[in-house]
C-alpha atoms as a PDB file:
ATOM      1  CA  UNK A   1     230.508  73.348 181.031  1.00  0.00           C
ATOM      2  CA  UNK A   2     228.253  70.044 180.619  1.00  0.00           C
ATOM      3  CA  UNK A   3     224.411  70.408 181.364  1.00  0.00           C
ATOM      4  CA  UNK A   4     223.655  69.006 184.659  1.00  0.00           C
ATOM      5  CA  UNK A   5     222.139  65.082 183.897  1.00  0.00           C
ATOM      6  CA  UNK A   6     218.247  64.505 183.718  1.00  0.00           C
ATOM      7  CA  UNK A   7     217.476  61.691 184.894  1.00  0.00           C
ATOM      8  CA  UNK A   8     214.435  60.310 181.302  1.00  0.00           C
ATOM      9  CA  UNK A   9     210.930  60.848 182.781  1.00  0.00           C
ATOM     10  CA  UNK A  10     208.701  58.028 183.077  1.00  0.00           C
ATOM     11  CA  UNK A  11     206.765  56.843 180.308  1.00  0.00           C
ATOM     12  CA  UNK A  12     202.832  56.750 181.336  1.00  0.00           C
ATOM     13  CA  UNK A  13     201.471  52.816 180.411  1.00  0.00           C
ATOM     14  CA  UNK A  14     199.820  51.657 177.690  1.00  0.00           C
ATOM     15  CA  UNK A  15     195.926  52.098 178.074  1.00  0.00           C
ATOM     16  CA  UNK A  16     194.096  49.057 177.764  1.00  0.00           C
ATOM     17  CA  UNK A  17     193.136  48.254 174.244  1.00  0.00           C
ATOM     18  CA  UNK A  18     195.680  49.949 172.580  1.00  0.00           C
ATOM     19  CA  UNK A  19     198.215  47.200 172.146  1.00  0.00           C
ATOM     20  CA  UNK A  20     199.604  46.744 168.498  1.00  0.00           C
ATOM     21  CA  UNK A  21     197.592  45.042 166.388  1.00  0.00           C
ATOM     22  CA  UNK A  22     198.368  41.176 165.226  1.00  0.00           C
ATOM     23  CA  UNK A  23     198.262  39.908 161.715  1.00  0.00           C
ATOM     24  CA  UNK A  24     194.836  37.717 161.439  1.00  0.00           C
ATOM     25  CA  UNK A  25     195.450  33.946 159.933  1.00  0.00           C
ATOM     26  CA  UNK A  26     192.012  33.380 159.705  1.00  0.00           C
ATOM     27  CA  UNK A  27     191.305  36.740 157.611  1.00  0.00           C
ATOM     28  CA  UNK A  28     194.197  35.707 155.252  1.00  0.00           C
ATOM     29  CA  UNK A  29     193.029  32.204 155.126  1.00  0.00           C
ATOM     30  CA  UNK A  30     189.388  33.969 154.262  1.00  0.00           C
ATOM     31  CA  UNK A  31     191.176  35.914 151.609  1.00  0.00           C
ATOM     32  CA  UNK A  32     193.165  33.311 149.988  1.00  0.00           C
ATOM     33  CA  UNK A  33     190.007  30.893 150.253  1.00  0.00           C
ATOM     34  CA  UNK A  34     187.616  33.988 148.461  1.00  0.00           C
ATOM     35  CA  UNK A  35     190.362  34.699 145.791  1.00  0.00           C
ATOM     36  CA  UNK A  36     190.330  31.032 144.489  1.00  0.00           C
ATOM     37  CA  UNK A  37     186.728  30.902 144.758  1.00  0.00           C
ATOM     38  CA  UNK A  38     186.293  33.769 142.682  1.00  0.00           C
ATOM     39  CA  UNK A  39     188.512  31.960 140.137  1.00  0.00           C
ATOM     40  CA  UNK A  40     186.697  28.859 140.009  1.00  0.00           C
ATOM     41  CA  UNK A  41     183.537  30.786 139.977  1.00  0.00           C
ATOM     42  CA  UNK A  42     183.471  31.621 136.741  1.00  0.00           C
ATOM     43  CA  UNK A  43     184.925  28.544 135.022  1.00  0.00           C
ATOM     44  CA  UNK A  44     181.830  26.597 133.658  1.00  0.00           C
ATOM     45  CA  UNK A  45     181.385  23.249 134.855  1.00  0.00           C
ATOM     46  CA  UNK A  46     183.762  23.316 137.876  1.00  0.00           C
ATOM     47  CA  UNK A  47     182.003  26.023 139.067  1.00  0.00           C
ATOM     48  CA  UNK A  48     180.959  24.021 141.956  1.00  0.00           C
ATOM     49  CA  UNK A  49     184.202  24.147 143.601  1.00  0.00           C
ATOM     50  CA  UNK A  50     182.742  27.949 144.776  1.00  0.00           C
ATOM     51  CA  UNK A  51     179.977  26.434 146.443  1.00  0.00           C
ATOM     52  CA  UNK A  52     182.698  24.751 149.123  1.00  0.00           C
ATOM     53  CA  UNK A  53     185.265  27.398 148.673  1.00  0.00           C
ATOM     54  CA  UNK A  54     183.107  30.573 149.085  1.00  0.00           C
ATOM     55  CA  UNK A  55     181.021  29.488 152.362  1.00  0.00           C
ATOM     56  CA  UNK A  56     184.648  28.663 153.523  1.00  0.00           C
ATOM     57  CA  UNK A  57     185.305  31.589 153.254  1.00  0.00           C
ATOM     58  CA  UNK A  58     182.578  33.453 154.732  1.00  0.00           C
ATOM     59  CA  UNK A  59     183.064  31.201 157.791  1.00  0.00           C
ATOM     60  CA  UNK A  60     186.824  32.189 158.064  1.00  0.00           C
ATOM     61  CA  UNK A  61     185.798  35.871 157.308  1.00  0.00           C
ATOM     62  CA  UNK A  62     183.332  36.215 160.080  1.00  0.00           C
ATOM     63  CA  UNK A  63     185.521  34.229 162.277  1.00  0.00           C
ATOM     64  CA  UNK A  64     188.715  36.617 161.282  1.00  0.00           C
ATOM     65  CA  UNK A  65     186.282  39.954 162.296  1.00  0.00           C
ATOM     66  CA  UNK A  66     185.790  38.595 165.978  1.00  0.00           C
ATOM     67  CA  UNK A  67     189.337  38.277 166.854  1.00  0.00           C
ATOM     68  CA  UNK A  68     190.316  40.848 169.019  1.00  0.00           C
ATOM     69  CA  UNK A  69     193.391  42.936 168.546  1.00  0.00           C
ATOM     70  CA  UNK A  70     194.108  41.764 165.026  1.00  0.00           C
ATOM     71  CA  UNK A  71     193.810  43.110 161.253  1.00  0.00           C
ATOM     72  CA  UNK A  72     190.165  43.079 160.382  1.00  0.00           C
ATOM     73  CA  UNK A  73     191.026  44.236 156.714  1.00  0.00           C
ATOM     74  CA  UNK A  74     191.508  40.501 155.098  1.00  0.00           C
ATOM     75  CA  UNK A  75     188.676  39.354 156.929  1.00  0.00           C
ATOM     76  CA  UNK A  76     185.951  41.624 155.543  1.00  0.00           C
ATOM     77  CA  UNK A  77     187.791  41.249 152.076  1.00  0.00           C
ATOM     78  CA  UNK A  78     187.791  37.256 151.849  1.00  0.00           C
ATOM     79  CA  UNK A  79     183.638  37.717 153.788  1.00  0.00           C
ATOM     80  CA  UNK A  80     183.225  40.035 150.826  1.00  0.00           C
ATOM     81  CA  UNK A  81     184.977  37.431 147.800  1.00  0.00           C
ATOM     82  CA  UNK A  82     183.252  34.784 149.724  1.00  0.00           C
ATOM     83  CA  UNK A  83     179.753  35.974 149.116  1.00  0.00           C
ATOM     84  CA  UNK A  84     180.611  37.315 145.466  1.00  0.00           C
ATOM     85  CA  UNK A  85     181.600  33.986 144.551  1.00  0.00           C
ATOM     86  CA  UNK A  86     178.481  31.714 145.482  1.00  0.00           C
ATOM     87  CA  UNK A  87     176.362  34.674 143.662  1.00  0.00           C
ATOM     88  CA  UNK A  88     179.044  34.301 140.308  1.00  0.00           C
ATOM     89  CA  UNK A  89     178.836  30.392 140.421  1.00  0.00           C
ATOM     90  CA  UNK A  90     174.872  30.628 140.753  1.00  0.00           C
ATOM     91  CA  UNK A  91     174.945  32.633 137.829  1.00  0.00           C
ATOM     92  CA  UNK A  92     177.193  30.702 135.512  1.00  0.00           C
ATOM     93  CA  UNK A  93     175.441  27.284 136.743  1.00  0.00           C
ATOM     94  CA  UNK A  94     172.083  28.783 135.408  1.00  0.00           C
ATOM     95  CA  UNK A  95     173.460  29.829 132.228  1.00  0.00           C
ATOM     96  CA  UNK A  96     175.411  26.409 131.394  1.00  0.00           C
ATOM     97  CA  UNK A  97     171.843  24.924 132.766  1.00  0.00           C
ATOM     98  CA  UNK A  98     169.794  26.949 130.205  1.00  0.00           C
ATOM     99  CA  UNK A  99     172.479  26.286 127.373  1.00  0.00           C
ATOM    100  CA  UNK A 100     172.122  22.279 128.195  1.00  0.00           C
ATOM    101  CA  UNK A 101     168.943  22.314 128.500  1.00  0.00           C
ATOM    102  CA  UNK A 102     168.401  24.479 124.946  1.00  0.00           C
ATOM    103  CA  UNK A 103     170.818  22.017 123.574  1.00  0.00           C
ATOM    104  CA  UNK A 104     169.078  18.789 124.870  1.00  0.00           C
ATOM    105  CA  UNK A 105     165.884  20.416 123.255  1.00  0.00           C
ATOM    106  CA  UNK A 106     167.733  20.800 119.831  1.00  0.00           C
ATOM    107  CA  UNK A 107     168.529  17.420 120.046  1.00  0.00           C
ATOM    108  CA  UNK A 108     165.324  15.627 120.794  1.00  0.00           C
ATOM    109  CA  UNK A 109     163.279  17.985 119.079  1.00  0.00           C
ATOM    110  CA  UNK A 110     160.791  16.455 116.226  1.00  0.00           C
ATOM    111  CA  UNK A 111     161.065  17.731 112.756  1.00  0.00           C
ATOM    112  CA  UNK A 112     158.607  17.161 109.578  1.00  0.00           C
ATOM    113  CA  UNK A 113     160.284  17.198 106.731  1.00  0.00           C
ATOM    114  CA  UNK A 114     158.973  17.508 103.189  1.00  0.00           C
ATOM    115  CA  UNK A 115     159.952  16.771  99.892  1.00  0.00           C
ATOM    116  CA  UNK A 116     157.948  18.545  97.055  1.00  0.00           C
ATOM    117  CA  UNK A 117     158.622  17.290  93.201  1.00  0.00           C
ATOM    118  CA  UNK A 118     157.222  18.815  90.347  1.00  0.00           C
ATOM    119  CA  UNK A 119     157.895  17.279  86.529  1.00  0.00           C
ATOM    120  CA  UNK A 120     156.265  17.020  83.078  1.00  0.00           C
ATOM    121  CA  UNK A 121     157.115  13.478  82.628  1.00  0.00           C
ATOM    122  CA  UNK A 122     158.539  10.135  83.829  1.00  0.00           C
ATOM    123  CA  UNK A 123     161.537  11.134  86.314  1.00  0.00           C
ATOM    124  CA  UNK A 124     163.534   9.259  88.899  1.00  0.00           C
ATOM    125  CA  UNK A 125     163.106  10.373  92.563  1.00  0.00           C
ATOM    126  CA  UNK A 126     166.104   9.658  95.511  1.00  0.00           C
ATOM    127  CA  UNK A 127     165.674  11.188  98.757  1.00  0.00           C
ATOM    128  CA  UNK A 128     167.040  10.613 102.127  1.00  0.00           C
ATOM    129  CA  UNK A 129     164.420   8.710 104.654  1.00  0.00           C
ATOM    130  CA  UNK A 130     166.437   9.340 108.060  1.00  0.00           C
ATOM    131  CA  UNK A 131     167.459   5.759 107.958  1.00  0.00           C
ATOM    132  CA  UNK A 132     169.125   5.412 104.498  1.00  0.00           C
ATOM    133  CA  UNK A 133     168.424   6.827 100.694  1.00  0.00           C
ATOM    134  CA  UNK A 134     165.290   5.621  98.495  1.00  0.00           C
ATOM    135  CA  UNK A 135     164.466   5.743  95.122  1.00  0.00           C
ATOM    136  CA  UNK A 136     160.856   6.022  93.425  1.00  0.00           C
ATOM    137  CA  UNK A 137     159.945   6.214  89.827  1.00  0.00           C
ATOM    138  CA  UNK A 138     157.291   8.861  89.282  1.00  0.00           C
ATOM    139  CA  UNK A 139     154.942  10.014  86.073  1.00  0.00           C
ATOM    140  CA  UNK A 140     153.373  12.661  87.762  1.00  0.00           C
ATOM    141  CA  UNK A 141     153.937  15.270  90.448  1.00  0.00           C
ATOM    142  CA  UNK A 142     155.094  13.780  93.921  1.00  0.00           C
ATOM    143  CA  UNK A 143     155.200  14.061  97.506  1.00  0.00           C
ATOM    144  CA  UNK A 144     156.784  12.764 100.464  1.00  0.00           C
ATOM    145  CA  UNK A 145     156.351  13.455 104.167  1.00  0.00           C
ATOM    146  CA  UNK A 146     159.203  11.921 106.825  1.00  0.00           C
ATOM    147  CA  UNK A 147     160.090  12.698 110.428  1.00  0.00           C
ATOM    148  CA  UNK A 148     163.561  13.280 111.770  1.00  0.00           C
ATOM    149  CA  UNK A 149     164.942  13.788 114.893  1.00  0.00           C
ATOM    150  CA  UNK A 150     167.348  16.476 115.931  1.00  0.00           C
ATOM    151  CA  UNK A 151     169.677  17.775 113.629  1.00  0.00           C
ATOM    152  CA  UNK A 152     168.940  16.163 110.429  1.00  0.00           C
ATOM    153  CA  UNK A 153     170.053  16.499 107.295  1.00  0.00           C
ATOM    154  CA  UNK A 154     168.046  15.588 103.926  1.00  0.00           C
ATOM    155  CA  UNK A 155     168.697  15.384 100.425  1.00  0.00           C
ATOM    156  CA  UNK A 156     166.019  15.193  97.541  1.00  0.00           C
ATOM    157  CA  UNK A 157     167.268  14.547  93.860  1.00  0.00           C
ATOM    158  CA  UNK A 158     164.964  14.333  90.884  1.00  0.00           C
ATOM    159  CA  UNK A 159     166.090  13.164  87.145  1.00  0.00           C
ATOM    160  CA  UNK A 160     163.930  12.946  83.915  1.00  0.00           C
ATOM    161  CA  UNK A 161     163.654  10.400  81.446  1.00  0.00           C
ATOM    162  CA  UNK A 162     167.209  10.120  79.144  1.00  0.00           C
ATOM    163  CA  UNK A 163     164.027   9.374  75.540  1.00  0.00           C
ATOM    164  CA  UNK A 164     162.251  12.970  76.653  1.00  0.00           C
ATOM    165  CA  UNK A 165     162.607  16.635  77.158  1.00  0.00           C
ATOM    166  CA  UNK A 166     161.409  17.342  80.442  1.00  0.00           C
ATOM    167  CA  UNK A 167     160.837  19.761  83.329  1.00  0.00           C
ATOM    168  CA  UNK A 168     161.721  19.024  86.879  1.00  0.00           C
ATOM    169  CA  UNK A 169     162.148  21.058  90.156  1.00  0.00           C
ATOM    170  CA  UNK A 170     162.442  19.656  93.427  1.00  0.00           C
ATOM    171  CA  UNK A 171     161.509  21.224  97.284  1.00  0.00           C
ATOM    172  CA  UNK A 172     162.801  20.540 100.731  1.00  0.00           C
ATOM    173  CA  UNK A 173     160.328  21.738 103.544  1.00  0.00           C
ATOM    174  CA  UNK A 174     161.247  21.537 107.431  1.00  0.00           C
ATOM    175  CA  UNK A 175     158.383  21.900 109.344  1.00  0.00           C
ATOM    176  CA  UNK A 176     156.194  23.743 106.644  1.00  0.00           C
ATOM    177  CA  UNK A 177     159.409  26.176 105.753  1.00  0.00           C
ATOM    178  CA  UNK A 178     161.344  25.896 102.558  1.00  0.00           C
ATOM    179  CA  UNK A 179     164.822  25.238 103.518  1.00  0.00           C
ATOM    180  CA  UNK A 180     165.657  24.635  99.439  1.00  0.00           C
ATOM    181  CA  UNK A 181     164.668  24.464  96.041  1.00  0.00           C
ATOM    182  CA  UNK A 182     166.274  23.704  92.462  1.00  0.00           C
ATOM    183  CA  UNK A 183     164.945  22.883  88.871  1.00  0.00           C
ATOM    184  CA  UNK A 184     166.153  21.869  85.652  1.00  0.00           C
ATOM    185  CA  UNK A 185     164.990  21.012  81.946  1.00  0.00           C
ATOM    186  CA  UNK A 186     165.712  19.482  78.863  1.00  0.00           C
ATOM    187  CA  UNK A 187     166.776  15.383  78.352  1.00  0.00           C
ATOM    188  CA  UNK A 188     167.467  13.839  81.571  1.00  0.00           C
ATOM    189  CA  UNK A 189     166.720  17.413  83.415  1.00  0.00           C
ATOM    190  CA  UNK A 190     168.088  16.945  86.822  1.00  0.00           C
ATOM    191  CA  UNK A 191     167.610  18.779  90.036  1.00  0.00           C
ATOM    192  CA  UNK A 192     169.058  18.443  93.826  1.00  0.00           C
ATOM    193  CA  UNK A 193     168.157  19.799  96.970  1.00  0.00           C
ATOM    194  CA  UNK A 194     169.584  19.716 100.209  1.00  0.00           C
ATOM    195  CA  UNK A 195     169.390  21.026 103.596  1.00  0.00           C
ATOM    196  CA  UNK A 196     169.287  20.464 107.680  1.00  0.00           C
ATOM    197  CA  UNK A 197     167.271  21.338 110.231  1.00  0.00           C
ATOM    198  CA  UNK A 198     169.125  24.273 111.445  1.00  0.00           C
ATOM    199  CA  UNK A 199     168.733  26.101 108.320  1.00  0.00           C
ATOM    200  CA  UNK A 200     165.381  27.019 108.409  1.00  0.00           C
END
């Protein structure tokens, strides 16, 4: 035999606030807008693209969190990227800053240079002036003081007389340290020195 029918019992409704929730398009546009600036972030010198993207984001984020009966999830995540990025391009801006600036002060900084020749005779002096090469004949021991700019680099060669037996040595100084130093003896001793600001 076939069980008497049932009519199906009635379903009780849905209690308010308990709908299904909806996907959010402003979390995802948070989250998409967080992701790039994250990317950007921490690329030197287009960096700044962050500083639109990430507050972008935040706005969407916050925006995506007061929806009702939606996905909070990719709203607090872009909020979150959002915030991580202006802090990431703050700190790569300050570092390329401080690298610039150490740079610029490389650049413009003032060096004394100083070129130190000993000899026991006549010799022949060439140096490097910052503008060119000059040449001095000496009898005695010399010295000569210039100023550069920057990164320089100086040369200093000294060369005794071809009729005598002679003793040179030559001496580059940056700013009172010796960056290099050479000698030589006999007829037409020779000695060359070089070096650049950097080297010191």
């Amino acid at each position: 035999m076939s069980e008497p029918y049932s009519p199906p019992l009635p379903q009780a409704p849905a209690e308010p606030g308990t709908q299904p929730l909806k996907s959010n398009g402003f979390g995802t546009t948070a989250l998409v807008l967080g992701i790039v600036a994250v990317v950007f972030a921490i690329i030197p010198i287009v960096g700044f693209v962050a500083f639109i993207l990430g507050p972008l984001a935040l706005i969407f984020g916050v925006i995506g969190m007061t929806r009702k009966f939606t996905k909070k999830g990719t709203s607090i995540t872009g909020l979150i990227l959002g915030v991580v990025s202006i802090i990431v391009a703050i700190v790569v801006t300050a570092m390329v800053a401080a690298a610039a600036n150490s740079v610029d002060q490389a650049l413009n900084k003032e060096h004394k240079i100083e070129y130190v020749v000993t000899t026991s005779g006549p010799a022949k002096v060439t140096y490097w002036n910052g503008d060119g090469s000059s040449n001095e004949d000496i009898a005695a021991d010399w010295k000569k003081e210039v100023t550069a700019k920057g990164l320089s680099f100086s040369t200093l060669s000294v060369t005794g007389d071809f009729s005598a037996s002679t003793s040179v040595t030559c001496e580059i100084l940056v700013d009172g340290a010796s960056v290099s130093k050479n000698s030589g003896s006999g007829t037409a001793a020779m000695a060359s020195c070089s070096g650049s600001s950097s080297s010191k």
